[in-house]
Structures are given as C-alpha cells and as structure tokens.
C-alpha atoms as a PDB file:
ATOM      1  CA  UNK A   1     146.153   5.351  55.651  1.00  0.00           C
ATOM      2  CA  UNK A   2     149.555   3.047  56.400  1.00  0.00           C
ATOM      3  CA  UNK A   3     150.291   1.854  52.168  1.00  0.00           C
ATOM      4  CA  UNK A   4     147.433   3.728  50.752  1.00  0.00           C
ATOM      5  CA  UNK A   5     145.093   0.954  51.670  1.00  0.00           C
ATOM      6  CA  UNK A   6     141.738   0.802  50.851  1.00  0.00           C
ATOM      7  CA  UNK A   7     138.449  -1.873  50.940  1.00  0.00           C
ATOM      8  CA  UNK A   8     135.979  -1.398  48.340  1.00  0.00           C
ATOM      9  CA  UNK A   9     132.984  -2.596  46.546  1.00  0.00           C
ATOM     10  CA  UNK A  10     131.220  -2.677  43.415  1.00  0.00           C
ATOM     11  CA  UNK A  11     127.788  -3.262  43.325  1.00  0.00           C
ATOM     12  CA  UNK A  12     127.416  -5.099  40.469  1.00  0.00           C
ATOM     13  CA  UNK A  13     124.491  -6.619  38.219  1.00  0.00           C
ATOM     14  CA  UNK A  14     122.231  -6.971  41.680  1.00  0.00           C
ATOM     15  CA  UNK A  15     125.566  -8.361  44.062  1.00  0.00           C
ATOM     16  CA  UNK A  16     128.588  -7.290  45.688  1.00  0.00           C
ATOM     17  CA  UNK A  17     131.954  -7.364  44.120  1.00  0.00           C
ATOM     18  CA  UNK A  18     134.949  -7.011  46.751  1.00  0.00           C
ATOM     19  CA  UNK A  19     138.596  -5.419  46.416  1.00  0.00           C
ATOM     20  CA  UNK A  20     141.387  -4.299  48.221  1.00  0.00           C
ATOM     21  CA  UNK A  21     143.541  -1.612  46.884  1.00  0.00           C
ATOM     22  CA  UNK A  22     146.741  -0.532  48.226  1.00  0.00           C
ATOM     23  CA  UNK A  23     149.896   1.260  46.597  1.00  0.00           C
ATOM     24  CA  UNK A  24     150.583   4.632  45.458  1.00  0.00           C
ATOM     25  CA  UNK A  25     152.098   4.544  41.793  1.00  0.00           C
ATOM     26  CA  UNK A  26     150.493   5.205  38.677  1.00  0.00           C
ATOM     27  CA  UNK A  27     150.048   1.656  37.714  1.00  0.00           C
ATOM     28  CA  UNK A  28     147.590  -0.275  37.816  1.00  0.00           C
ATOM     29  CA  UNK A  29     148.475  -4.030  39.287  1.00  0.00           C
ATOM     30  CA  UNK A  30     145.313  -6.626  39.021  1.00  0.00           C
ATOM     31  CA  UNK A  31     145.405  -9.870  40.881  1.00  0.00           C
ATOM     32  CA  UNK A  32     142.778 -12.689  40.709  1.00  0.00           C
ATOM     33  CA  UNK A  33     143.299 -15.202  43.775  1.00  0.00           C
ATOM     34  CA  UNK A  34     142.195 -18.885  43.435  1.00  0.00           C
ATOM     35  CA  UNK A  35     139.502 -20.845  44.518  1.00  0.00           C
ATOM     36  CA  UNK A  36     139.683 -20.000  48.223  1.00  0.00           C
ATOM     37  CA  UNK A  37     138.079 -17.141  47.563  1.00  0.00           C
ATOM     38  CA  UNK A  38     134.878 -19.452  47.429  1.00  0.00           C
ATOM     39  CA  UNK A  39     135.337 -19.750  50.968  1.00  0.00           C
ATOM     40  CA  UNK A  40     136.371 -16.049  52.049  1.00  0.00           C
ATOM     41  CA  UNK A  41     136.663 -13.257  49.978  1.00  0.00           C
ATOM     42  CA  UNK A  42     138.776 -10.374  50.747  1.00  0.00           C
ATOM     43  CA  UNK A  43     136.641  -8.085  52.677  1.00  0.00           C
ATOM     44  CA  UNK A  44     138.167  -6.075  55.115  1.00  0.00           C
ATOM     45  CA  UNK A  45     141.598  -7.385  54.770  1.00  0.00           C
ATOM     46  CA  UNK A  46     143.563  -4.422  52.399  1.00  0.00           C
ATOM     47  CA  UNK A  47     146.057  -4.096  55.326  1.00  0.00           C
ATOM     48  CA  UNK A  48     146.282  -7.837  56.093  1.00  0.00           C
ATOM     49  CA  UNK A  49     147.366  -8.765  52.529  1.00  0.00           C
ATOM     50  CA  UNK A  50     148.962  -5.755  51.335  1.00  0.00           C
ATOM     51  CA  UNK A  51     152.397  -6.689  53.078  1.00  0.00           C
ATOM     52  CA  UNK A  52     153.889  -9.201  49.869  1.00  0.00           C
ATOM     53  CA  UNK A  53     153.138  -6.826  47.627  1.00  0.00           C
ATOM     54  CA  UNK A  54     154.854  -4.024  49.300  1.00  0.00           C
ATOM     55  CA  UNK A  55     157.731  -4.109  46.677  1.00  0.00           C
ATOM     56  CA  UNK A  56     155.394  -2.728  43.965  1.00  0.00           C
ATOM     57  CA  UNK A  57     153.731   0.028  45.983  1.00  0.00           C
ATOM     58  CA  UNK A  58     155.716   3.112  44.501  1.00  0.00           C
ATOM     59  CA  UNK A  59     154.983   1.687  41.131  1.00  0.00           C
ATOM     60  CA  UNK A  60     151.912   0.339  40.943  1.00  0.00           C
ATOM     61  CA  UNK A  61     148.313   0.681  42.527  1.00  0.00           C
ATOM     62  CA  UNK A  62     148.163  -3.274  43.375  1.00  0.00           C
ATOM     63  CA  UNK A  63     144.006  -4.343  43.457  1.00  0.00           C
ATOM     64  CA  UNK A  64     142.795  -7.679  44.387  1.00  0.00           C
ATOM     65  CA  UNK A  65     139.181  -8.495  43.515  1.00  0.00           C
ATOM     66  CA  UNK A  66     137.236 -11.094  44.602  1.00  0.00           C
ATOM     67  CA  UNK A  67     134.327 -12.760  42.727  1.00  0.00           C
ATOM     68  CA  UNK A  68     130.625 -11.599  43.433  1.00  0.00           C
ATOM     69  CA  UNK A  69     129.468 -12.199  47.144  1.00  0.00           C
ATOM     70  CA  UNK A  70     126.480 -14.167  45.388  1.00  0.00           C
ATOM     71  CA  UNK A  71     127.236 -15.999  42.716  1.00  0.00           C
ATOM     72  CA  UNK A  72     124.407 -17.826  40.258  1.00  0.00           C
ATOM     73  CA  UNK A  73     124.405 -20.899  40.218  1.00  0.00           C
ATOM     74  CA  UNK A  74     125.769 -22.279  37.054  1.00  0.00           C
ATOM     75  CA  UNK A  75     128.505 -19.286  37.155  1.00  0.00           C
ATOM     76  CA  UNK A  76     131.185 -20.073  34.227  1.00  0.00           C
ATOM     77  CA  UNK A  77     134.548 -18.978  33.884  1.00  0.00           C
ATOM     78  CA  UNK A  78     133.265 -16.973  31.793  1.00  0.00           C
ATOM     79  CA  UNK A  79     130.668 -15.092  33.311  1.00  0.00           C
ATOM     80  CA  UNK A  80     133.517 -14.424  35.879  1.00  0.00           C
ATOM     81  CA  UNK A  81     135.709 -13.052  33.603  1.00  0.00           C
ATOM     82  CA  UNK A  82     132.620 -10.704  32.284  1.00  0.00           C
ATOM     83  CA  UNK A  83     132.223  -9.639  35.759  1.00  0.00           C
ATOM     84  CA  UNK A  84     135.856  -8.628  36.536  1.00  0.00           C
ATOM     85  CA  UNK A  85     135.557  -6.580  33.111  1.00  0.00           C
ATOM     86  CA  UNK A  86     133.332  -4.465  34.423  1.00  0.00           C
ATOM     87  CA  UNK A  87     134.283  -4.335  37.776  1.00  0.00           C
ATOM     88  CA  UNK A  88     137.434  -2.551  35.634  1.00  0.00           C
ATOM     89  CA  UNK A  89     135.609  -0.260  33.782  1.00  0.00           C
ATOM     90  CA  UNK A  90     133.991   1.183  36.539  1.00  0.00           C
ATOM     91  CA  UNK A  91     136.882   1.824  38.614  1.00  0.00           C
ATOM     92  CA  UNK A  92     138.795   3.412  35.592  1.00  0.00           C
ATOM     93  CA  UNK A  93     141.059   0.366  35.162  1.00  0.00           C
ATOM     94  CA  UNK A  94     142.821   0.045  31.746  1.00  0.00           C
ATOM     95  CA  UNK A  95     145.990  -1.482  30.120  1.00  0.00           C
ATOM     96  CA  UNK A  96     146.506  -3.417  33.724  1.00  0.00           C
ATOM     97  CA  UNK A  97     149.434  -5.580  34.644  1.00  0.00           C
ATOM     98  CA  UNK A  98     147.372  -8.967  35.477  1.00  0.00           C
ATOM     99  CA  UNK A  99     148.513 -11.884  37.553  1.00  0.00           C
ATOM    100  CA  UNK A 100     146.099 -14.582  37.884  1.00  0.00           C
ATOM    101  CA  UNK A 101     146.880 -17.270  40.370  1.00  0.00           C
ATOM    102  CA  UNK A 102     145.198 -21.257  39.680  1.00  0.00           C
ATOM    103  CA  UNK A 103     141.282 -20.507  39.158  1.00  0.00           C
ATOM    104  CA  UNK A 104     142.242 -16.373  38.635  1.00  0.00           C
ATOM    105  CA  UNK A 105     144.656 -17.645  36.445  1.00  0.00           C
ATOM    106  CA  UNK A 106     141.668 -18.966  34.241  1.00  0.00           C
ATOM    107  CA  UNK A 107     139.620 -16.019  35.177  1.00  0.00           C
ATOM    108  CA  UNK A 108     142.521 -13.937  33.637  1.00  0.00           C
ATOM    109  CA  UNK A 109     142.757 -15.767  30.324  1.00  0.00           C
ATOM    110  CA  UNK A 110     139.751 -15.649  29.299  1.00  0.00           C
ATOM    111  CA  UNK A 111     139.718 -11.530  30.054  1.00  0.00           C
ATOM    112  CA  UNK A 112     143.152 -11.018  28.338  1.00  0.00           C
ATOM    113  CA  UNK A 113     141.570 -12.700  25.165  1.00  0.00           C
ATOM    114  CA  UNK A 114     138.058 -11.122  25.378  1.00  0.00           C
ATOM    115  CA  UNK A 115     139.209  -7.938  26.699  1.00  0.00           C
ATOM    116  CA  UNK A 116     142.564  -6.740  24.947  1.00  0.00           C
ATOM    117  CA  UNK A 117     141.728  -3.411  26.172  1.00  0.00           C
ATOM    118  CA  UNK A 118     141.899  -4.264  30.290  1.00  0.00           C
ATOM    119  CA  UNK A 119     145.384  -5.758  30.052  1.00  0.00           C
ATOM    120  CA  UNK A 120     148.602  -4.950  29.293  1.00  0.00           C
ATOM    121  CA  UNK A 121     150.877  -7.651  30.356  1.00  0.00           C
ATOM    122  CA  UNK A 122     149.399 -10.866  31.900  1.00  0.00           C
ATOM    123  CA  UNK A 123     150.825 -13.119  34.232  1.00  0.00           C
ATOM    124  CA  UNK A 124     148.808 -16.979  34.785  1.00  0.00           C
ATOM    125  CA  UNK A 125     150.406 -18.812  37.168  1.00  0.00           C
ATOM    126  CA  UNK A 126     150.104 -22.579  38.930  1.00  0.00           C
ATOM    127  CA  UNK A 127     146.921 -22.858  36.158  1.00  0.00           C
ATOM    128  CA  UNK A 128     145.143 -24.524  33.569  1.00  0.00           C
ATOM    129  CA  UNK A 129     143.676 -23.574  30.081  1.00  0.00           C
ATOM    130  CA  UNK A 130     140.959 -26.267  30.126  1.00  0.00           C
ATOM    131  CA  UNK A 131     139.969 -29.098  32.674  1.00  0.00           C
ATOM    132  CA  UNK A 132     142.254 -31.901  32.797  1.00  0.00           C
ATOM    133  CA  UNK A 133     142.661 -35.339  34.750  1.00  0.00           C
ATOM    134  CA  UNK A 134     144.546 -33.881  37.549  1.00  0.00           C
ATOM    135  CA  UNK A 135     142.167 -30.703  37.797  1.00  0.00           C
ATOM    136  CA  UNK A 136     139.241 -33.542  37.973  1.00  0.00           C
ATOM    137  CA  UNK A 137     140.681 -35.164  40.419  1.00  0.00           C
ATOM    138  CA  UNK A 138     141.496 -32.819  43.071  1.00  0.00           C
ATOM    139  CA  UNK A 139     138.817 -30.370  42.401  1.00  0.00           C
ATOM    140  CA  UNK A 140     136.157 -32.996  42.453  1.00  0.00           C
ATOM    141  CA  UNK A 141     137.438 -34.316  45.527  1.00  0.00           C
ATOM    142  CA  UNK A 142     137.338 -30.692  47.506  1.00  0.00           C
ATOM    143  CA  UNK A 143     133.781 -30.801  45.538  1.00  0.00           C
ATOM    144  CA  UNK A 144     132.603 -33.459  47.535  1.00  0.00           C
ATOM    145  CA  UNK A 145     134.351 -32.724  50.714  1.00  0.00           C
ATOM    146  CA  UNK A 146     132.251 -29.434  50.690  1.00  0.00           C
ATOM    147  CA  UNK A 147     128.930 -30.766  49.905  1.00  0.00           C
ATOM    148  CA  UNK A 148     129.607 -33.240  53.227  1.00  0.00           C
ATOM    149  CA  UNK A 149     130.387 -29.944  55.290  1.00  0.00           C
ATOM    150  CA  UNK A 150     133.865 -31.581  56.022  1.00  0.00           C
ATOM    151  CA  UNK A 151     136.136 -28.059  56.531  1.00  0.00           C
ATOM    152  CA  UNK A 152     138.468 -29.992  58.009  1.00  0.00           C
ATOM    153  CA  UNK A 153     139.199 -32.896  55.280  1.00  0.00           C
ATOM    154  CA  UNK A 154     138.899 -30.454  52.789  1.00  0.00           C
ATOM    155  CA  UNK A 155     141.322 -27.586  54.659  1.00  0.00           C
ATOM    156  CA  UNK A 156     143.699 -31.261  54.917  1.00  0.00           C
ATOM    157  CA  UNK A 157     143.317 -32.275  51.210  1.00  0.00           C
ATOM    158  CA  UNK A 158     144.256 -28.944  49.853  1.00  0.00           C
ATOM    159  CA  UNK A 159     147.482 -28.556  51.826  1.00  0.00           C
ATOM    160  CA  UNK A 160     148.344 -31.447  51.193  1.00  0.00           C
ATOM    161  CA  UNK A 161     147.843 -31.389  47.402  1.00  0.00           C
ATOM    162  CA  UNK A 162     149.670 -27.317  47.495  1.00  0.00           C
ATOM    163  CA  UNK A 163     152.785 -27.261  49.796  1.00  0.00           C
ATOM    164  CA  UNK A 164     156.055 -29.180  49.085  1.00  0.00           C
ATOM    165  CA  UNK A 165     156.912 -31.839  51.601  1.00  0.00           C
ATOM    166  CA  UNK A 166     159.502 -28.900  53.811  1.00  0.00           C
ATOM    167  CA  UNK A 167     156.640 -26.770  53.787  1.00  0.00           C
ATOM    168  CA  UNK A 168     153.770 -29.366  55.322  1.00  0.00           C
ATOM    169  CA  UNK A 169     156.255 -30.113  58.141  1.00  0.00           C
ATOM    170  CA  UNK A 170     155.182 -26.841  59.749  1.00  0.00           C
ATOM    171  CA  UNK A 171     151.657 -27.106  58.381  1.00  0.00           C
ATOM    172  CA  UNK A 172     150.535 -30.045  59.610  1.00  0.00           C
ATOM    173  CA  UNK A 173     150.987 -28.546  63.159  1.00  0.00           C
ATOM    174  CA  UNK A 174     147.909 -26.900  62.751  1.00  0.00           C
ATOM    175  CA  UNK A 175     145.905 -29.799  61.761  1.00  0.00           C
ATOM    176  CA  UNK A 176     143.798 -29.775  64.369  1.00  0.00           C
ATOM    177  CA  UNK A 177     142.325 -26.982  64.633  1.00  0.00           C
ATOM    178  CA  UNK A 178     141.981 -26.347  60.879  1.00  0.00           C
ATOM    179  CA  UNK A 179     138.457 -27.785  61.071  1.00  0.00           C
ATOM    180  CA  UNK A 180     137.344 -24.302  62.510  1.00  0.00           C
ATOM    181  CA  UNK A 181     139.649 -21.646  60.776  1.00  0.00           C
ATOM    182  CA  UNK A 182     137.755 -20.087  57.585  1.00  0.00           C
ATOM    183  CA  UNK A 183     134.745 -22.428  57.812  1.00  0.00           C
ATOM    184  CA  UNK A 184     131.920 -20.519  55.627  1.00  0.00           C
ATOM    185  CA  UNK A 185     128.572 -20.555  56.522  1.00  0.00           C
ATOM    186  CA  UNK A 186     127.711 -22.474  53.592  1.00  0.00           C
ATOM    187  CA  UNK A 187     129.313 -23.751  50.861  1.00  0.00           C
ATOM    188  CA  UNK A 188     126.925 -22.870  48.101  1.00  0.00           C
ATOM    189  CA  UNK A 189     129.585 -19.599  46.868  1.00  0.00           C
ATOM    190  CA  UNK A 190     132.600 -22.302  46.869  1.00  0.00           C
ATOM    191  CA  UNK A 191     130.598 -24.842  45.244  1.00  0.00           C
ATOM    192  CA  UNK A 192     129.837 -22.941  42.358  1.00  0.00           C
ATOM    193  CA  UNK A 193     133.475 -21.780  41.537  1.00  0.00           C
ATOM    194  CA  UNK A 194     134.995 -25.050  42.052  1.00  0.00           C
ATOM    195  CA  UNK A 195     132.059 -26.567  39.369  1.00  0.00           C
ATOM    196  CA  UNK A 196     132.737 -23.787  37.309  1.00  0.00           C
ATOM    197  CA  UNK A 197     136.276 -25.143  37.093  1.00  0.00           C
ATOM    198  CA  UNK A 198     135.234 -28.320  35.815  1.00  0.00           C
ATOM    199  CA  UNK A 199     133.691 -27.051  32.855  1.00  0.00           C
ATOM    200  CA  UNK A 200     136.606 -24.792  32.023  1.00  0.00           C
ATOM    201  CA  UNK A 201     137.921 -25.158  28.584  1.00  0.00           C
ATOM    202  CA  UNK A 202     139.653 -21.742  26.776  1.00  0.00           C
ATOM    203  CA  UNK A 203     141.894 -23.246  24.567  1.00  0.00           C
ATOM    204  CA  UNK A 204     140.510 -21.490  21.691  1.00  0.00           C
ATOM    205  CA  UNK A 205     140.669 -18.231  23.135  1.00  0.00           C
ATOM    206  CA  UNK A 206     144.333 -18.785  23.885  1.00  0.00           C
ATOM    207  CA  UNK A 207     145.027 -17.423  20.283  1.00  0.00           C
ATOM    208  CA  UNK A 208     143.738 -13.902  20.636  1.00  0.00           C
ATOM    209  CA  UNK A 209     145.910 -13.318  23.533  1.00  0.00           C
ATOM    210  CA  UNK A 210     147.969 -10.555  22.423  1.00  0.00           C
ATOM    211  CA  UNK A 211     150.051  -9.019  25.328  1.00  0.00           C
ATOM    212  CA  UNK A 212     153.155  -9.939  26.889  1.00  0.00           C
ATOM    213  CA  UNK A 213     152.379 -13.520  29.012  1.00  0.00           C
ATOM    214  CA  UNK A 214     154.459 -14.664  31.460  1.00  0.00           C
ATOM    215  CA  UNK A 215     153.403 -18.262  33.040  1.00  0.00           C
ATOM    216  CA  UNK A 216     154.685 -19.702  35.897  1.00  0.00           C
ATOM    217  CA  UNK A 217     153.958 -23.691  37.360  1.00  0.00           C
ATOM    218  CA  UNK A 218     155.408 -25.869  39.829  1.00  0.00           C
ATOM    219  CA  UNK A 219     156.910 -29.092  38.420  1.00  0.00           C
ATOM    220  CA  UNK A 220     155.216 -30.772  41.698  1.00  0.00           C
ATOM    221  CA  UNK A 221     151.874 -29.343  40.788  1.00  0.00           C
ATOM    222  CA  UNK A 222     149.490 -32.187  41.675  1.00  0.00           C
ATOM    223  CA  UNK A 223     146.343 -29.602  41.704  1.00  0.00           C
ATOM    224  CA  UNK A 224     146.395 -28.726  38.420  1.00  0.00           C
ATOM    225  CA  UNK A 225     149.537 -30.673  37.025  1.00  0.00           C
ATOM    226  CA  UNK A 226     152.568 -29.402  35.134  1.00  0.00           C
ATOM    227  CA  UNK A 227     151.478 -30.256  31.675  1.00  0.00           C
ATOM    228  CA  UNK A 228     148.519 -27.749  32.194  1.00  0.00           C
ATOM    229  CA  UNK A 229     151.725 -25.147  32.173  1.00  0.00           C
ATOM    230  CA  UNK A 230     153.464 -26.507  28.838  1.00  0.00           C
ATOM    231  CA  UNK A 231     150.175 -26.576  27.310  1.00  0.00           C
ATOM    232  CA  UNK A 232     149.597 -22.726  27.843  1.00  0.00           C
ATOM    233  CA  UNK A 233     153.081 -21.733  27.045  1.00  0.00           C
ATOM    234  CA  UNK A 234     152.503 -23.926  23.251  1.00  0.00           C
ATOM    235  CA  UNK A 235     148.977 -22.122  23.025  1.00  0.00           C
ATOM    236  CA  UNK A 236     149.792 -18.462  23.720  1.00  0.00           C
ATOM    237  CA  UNK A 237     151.681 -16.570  21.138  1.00  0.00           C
ATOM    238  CA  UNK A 238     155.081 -15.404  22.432  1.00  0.00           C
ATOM    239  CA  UNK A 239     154.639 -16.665  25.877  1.00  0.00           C
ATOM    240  CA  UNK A 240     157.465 -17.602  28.407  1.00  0.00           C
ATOM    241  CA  UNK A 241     157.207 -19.991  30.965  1.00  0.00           C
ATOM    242  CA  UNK A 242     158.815 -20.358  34.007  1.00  0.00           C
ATOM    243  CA  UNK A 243     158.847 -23.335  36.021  1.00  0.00           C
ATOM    244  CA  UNK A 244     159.793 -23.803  40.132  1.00  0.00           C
ATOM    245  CA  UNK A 245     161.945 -26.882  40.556  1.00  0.00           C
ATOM    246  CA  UNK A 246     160.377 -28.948  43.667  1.00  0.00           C
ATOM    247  CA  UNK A 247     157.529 -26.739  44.281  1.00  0.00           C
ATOM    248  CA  UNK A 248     154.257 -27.222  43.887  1.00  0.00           C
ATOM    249  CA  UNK A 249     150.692 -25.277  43.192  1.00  0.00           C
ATOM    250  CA  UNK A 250     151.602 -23.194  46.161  1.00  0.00           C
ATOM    251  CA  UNK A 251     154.390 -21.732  44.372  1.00  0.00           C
ATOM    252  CA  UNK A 252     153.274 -18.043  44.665  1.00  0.00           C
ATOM    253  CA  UNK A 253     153.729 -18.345  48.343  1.00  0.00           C
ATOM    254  CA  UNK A 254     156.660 -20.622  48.875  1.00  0.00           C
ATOM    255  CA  UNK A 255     158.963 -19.640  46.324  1.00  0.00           C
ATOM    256  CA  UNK A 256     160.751 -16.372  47.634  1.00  0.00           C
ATOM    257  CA  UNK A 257     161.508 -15.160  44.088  1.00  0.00           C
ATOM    258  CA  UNK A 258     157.852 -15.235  43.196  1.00  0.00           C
ATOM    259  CA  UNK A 259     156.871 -11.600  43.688  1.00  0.00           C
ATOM    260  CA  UNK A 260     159.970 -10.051  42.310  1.00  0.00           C
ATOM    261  CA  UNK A 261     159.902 -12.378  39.330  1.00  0.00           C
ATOM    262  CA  UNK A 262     156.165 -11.110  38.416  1.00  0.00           C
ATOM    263  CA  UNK A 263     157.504  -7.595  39.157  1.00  0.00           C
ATOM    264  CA  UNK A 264     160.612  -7.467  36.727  1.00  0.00           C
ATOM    265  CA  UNK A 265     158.311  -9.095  34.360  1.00  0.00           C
ATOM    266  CA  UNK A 266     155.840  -6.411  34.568  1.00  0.00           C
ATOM    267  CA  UNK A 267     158.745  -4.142  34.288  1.00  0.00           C
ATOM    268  CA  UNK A 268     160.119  -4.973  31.572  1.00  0.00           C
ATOM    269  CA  UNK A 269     159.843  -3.318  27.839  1.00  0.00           C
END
C-alpha cells in the first residue's frame, strides 16, 4: 500500500482504540492529536493524513492514535495516558519519539513521566501542564456549545480562537456550511475529553520527565495561552522551548517549519 499505510485497532479494556500507521523506517514516531478527536477519531483516514508527515517516512514508522471509541465518563488525563501505554505495549512500541499536540500534549506528559520506558524524546506542543484561566475559558465555552448541540458556534469559536488573523481570511469562507462538516452523533465522547481537560493538573509529574523535551507555543495562543508554554519549559528538566512569533494554537498547521522542526529535533543526539 501507497506510504506503507495502515488503519488499526486495539481492542482495549472492553472498547476500541484507533490508529493510523504509515512509514517504513525503523522508528517509531507517536503522535497524540487534540481535542477534536472528541468529535472524529481517525478511523479510516491513514492515507488522508499521512501526507505532512511524509518527510519522516524513511525514518520513522509515524502512528497516530486516537482515544477509546467509548470513553467513561469521568475519563482523566490520566486514565488516557494509561490507555495509550498499553495501546504501546501491545503493538511492540518502545523508546518512541512523541509529539503531543494541545490535549495530546497533556496526554503525552503525563506518559513521558509515568512511563520512561515508552518514550525517548518528547515533543508537547501549543499545551498546558495544568488548567489555567485561558484553558477555562475557551474550553468551557466549546463545553457548553456542545451540550446545546451548536456544531456550528462551536466549529466558529474554535477557529476563531486557533488561526492567526491571515489564516481566518480564507476560513471564514466556509462558515456556512461548517454547521454540517464533522457533526458527531452525539457529543457525549467530546464532552468527556474536553471535562477531562478541566481537571488537568501534572505539574508534579513534570519532574520525572527524563528524556529530551522539546516544547513549542504560539505567542498568540488564546486556547491555552503562552504562559502555559514558559511554565512547562521552567518545570521540565533540560527542556527547550520554541515559540512561533504571530501564530497561534494552530501552530502545528500554519507554521511551515513545524514538521521539520519536530523532525531535526527527533534527530538529533
């Protein structure tokens, strides 16, 4: 198959995990999207969003998990983080490179420090070590959008809250028909990561993280704000940081850099 792609599952603990794997080098390349995946997850789509990634595919087998198709209610961070362990362990997964983006980003945190094993370098970008103003804010206001079934204000409010103003230009084209692209069935699965975002707090796990970080924010970042950035860079020992000038939360897809930045990163000794 065109890249080596593959979709997969894990049946795990009585659901469904979902992943994507394309590449072909020895590698292993983890990435943990953000809370969209509440809404969608990535079944089905290994050929759809291999195509950024292509870059690392003689290097690196690239994976890209999504949480549990059913998710309890009263899922933490945490229990997220457990999940993706194992989802590792039974694929063979070990001494990963790991890029978690906003929510992933606290997803892989909490794994780097719990699981030392699992990663080898770790990448956090556009995220948060614990719940702050900003993440209150704008996660409690997609919160309520969802429980009024509003795809459409909610769709709105997060593009509005990601993209730089060049960017939302061309987005706002599509505003209206945005009410009816991705709309879930229900929005009990998104519900339950965004609320599991508001009682995110690793800080004190921050400590035992003992690979090579790199973290990357937006200075525009009005999702999860820039200090969120600064504060893991001061927590994580022998961390760098790396912040986009006039970019915001959606740095990972509006900054052209982005990819080969992570890349040399993961590359280097």
């Amino acid at each position: 198959m065109l890249w080596n792609a593959k979709n997969g599952l894990i049946p795990l603990d009585g659901a469904d995990m979902r992943y994507v794997r394309f590449g072909r080098g020895e590698k292993p390349l983890v990435l943990l999207p953000g809370l969209s995946d509440g809404l969608t997850t990535v079944k089905g789509k290994a050929l759809l969003l291999a195509w950024p990634y292509r870059m690392f595919f003689d290097k690196y087998t690239v994976y890209i998990f999504s949480r549990k198709d059913e998710l309890p209610e009263g899922c933490s961070i945490g229990d997220m983080a457990e999940d993706q362990a194992k989802a590792m362990i039974k694929l063979g997964i070990d001494k990963a490179c790991v890029m978690g983006v906003s929510q992933g980003g606290m997803i892989a945190q909490h794994l780097a420090a719990e699981h030392a094993e699992l990663v080898g370098k770790l990448v956090i970008a556009v995220s948060a070590p614990r719940v702050n103003p900003v993440i209150r804010e704008s996660v409690g206001t997609w919160i309520e959008l969802a429980k009024q079934g509003d795809h459409k204000r909610l769709m709105i409010d997060t593009a509005e809250k990601s993209y730089s103003p060049e960017h939302l230009k061309k987005y706002r084209k599509l505003y209206p028909v945005v009410g009816h692209i991705g709309k879930p069935s229900d929005y009990r699965r998104f519900l339950t990561n965004a609320e599991a975002i508001l009682s995110f707090d690793n800080l004190a796990r921050l400590k035992h993280i003992a690979c090579p970080t790199l973290i990357i924010g937006g200075d525009e970042d009005k999702v999860v704000g820039i200090e969120a950035s600064y504060e893991l860079r001061d927590h994580i020992p022998g961390s760098e940081l790396f912040i986009y000038r006039g970019l915001g939360h959606a740095v990972y897809e509006e900054a052209k850099d982005f990819n080969k930045r992570v890349f040399l990163f993961f590359e280097k000794e």
